[in-house]
Protein backbone atom coordinates (compact mmCIF):
# COMPACT_ATOMS: atom_id res chain seq x y z
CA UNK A 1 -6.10 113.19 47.70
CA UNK A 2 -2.05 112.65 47.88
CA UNK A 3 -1.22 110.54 50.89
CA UNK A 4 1.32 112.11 53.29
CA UNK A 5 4.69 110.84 53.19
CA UNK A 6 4.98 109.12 56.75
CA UNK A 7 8.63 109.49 58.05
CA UNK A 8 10.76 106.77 57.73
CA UNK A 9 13.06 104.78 59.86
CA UNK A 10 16.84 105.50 59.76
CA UNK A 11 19.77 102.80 59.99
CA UNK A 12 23.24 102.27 59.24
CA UNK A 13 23.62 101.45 55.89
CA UNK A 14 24.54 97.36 55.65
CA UNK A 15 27.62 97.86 53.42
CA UNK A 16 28.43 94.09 53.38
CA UNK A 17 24.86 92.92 51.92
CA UNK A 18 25.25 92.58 48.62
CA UNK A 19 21.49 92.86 48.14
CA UNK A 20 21.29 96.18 50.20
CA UNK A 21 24.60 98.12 48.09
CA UNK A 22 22.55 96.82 44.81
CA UNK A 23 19.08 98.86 46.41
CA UNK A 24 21.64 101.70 46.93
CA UNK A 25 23.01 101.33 43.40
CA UNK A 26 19.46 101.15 42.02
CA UNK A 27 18.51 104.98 43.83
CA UNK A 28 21.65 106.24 42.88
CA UNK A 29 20.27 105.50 39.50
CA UNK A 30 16.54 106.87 39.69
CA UNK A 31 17.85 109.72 41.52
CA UNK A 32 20.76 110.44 38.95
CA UNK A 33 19.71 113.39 36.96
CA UNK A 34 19.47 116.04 39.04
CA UNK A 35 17.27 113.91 41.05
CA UNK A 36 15.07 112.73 38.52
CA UNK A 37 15.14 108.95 37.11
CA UNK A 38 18.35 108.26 35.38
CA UNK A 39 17.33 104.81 34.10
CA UNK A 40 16.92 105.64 30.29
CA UNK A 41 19.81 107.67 30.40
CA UNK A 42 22.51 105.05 30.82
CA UNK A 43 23.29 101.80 29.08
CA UNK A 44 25.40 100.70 32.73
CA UNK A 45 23.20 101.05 35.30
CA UNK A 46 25.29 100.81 37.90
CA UNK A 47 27.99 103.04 36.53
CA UNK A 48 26.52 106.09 38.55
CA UNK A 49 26.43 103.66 41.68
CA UNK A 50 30.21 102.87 41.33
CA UNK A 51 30.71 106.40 41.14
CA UNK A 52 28.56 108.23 44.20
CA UNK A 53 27.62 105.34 46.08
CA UNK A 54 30.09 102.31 46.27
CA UNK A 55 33.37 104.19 47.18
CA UNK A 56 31.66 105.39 50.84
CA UNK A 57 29.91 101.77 51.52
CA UNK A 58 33.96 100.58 50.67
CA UNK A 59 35.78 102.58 52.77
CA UNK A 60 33.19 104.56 54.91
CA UNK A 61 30.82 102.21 55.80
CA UNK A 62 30.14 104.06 59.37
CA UNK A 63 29.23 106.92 57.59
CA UNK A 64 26.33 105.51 55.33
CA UNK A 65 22.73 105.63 57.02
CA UNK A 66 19.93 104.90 54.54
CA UNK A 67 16.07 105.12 55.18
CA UNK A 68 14.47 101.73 55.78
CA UNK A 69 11.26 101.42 53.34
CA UNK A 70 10.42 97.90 54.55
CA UNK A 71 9.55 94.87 52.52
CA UNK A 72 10.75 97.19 49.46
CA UNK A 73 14.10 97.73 50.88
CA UNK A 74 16.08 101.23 50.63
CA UNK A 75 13.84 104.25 49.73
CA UNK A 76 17.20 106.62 50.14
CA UNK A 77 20.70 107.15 51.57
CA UNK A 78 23.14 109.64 53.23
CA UNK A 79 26.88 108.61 52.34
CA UNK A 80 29.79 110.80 53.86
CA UNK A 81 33.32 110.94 54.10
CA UNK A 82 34.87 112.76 57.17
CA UNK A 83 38.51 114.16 55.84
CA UNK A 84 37.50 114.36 52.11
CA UNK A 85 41.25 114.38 51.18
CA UNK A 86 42.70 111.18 52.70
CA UNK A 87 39.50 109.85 50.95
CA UNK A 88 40.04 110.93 47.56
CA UNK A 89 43.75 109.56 48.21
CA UNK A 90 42.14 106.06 49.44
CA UNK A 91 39.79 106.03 46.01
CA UNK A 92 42.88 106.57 43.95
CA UNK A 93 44.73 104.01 45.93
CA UNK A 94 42.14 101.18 46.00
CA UNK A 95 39.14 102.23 43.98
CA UNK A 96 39.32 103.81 40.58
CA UNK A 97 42.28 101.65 39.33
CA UNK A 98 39.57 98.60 39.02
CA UNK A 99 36.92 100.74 37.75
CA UNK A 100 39.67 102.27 34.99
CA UNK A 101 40.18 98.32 33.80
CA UNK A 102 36.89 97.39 33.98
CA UNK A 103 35.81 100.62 32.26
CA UNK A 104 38.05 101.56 29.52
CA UNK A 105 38.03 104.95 27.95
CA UNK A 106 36.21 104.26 25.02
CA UNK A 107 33.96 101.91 26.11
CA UNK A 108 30.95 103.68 25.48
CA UNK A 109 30.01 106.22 22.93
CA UNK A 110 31.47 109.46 23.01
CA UNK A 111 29.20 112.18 24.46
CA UNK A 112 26.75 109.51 26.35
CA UNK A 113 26.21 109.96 29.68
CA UNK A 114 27.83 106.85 30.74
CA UNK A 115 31.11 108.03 28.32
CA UNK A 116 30.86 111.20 30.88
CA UNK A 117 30.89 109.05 34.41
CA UNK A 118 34.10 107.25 32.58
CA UNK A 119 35.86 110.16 32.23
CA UNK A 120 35.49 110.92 35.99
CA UNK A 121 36.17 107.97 36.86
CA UNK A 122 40.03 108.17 34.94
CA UNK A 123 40.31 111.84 35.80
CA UNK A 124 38.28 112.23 39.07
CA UNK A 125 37.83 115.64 40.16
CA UNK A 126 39.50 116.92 43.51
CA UNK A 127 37.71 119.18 45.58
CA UNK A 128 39.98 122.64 46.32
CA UNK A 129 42.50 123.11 49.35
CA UNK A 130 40.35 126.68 50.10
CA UNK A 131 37.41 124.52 50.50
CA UNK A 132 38.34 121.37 52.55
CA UNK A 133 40.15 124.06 55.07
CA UNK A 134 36.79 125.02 56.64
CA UNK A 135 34.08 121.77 55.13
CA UNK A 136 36.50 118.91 54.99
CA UNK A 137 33.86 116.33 55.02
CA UNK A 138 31.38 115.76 52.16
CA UNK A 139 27.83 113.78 51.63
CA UNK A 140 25.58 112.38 49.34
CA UNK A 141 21.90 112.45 49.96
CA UNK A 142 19.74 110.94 47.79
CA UNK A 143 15.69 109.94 48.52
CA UNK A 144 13.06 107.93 45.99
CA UNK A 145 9.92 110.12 44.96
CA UNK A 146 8.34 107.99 47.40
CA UNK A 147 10.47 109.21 50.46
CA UNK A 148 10.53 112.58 49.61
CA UNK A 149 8.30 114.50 52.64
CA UNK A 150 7.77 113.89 56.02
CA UNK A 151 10.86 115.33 57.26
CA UNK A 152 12.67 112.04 55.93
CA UNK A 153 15.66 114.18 53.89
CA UNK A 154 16.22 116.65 57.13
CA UNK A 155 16.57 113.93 59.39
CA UNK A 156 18.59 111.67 56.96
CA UNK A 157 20.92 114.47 56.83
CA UNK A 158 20.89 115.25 60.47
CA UNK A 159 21.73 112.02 61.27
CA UNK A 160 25.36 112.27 59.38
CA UNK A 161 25.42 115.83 60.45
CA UNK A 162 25.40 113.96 64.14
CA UNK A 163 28.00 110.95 63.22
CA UNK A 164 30.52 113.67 62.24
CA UNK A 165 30.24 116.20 65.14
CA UNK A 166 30.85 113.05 67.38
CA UNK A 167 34.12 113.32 65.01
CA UNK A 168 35.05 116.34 65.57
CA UNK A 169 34.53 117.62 62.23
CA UNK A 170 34.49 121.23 61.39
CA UNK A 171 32.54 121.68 58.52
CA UNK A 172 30.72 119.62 55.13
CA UNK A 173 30.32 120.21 52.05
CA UNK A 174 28.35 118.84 49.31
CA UNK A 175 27.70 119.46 45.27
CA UNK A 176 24.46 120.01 43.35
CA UNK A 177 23.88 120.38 39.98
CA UNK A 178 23.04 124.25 39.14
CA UNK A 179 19.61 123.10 37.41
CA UNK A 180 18.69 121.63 40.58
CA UNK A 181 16.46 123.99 42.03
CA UNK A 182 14.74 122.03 43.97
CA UNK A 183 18.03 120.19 45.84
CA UNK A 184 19.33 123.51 46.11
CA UNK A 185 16.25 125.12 48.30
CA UNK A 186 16.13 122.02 50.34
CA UNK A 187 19.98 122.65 51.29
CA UNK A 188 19.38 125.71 51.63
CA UNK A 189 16.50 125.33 54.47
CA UNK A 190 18.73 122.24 56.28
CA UNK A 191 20.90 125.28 57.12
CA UNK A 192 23.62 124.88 54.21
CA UNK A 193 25.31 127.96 52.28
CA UNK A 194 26.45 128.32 48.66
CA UNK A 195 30.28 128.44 49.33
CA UNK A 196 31.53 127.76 45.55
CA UNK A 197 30.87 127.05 42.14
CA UNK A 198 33.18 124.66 40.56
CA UNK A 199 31.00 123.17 38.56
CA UNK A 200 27.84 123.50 39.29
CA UNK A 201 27.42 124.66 42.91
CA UNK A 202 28.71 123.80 46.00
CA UNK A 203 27.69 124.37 49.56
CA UNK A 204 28.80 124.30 53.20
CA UNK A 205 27.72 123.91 56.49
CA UNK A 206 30.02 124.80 59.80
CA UNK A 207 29.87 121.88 62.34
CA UNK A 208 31.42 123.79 64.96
């Protein structure tokens, strides 16, 4: 018989623990392919962690909750940015020039996965004017295997949802991948809407 999954407690995320952003690195990882384990898939393993996760524990650290799994540390994470715009302009500012000299193009293979996360992180992508106007925030959500169930997504989500009402925010967005089926359902019953596809899919969810 499959034990339950017990919910999970819920804190701030502890940005300046180097330990803690490496557990966040690490299920940014076994999460990264389309929520399945990335591990085998990339010679960098923190490459997808520099990407998704490090930016919002840099320069959004109040917006990072992640669910507490005990003595093993972080099980999974919400990240968020609440005016997606001035954040992209903050990345281009003060994050992706180090990652572009520590991570030249050509440094890995062309066509590997971890060539791919390169070229986003030289020519990262900017989400659309038409979208930000009505979901200007965006999140990340990301939970082990092991913290899937027991409400622990829904409430992880919920509790950013919370952070950026208090804000004043009108709307978030997110992406998932289109073979993502399961991601996509889950969004779906959390109350979010497809809104765009640009790649893969995007949705939305009004705040107020």
């Amino acid at each position: 018989m499959t034990t339950p999954v017990q919910p999970l407690p819920i804190r701030p995320a502890r940005a300046d623990d180097d330990t803690e952003v490496d557990r966040i690195y690490d299920v940014c990882l076994r999460t990264g392919a389309s929520g399945a384990d990335a591990t085998d898939q990339f010679a960098d393993p923190r490459l997808l962690g520099e990407v998704y996760a490090g930016p919002y524990l840099r320069f959004a650290p109040d917006l990072a909750f992640v669910l507490d799994g005990g003595p093993g540390g972080v099980v999974g994470y919400v990240l968020g940015a609440a005016d997606t715009a001035a954040f992209e302009e903050e990345l281009e500012r003060s994050w992706w020039p180090g990652l572009r000299r520590r991570y030249p193009r050509g440094t890995f293979p062309e066509g590997s996965p971890d060539a791919g996360v390169v070229g986003l992180i030289h020519e990262p992508p900017r989400a659309p004017a038409e979208l930000l106007a009505d979901y200007p925030a965006h999140l990340h959500v990301d939970l082990l295997p092991e913290a899937q169930g027991g409400g622990n997504g829904r409430r992880l989500i919920e509790t950013l949802l919370d952070a950026l009402r208090s804000r004043g925010v009108a709307g978030v967005h997110l992406g998932v991948a289109a073979d993502n089926v399961n991601a996509q359902g889950f969004y779906e019953h959390v109350g979010f809407r497809r809104v765009a596809q640009a790649p893969g899919l995007v949705y939305g969810l009004r705040l107020s």
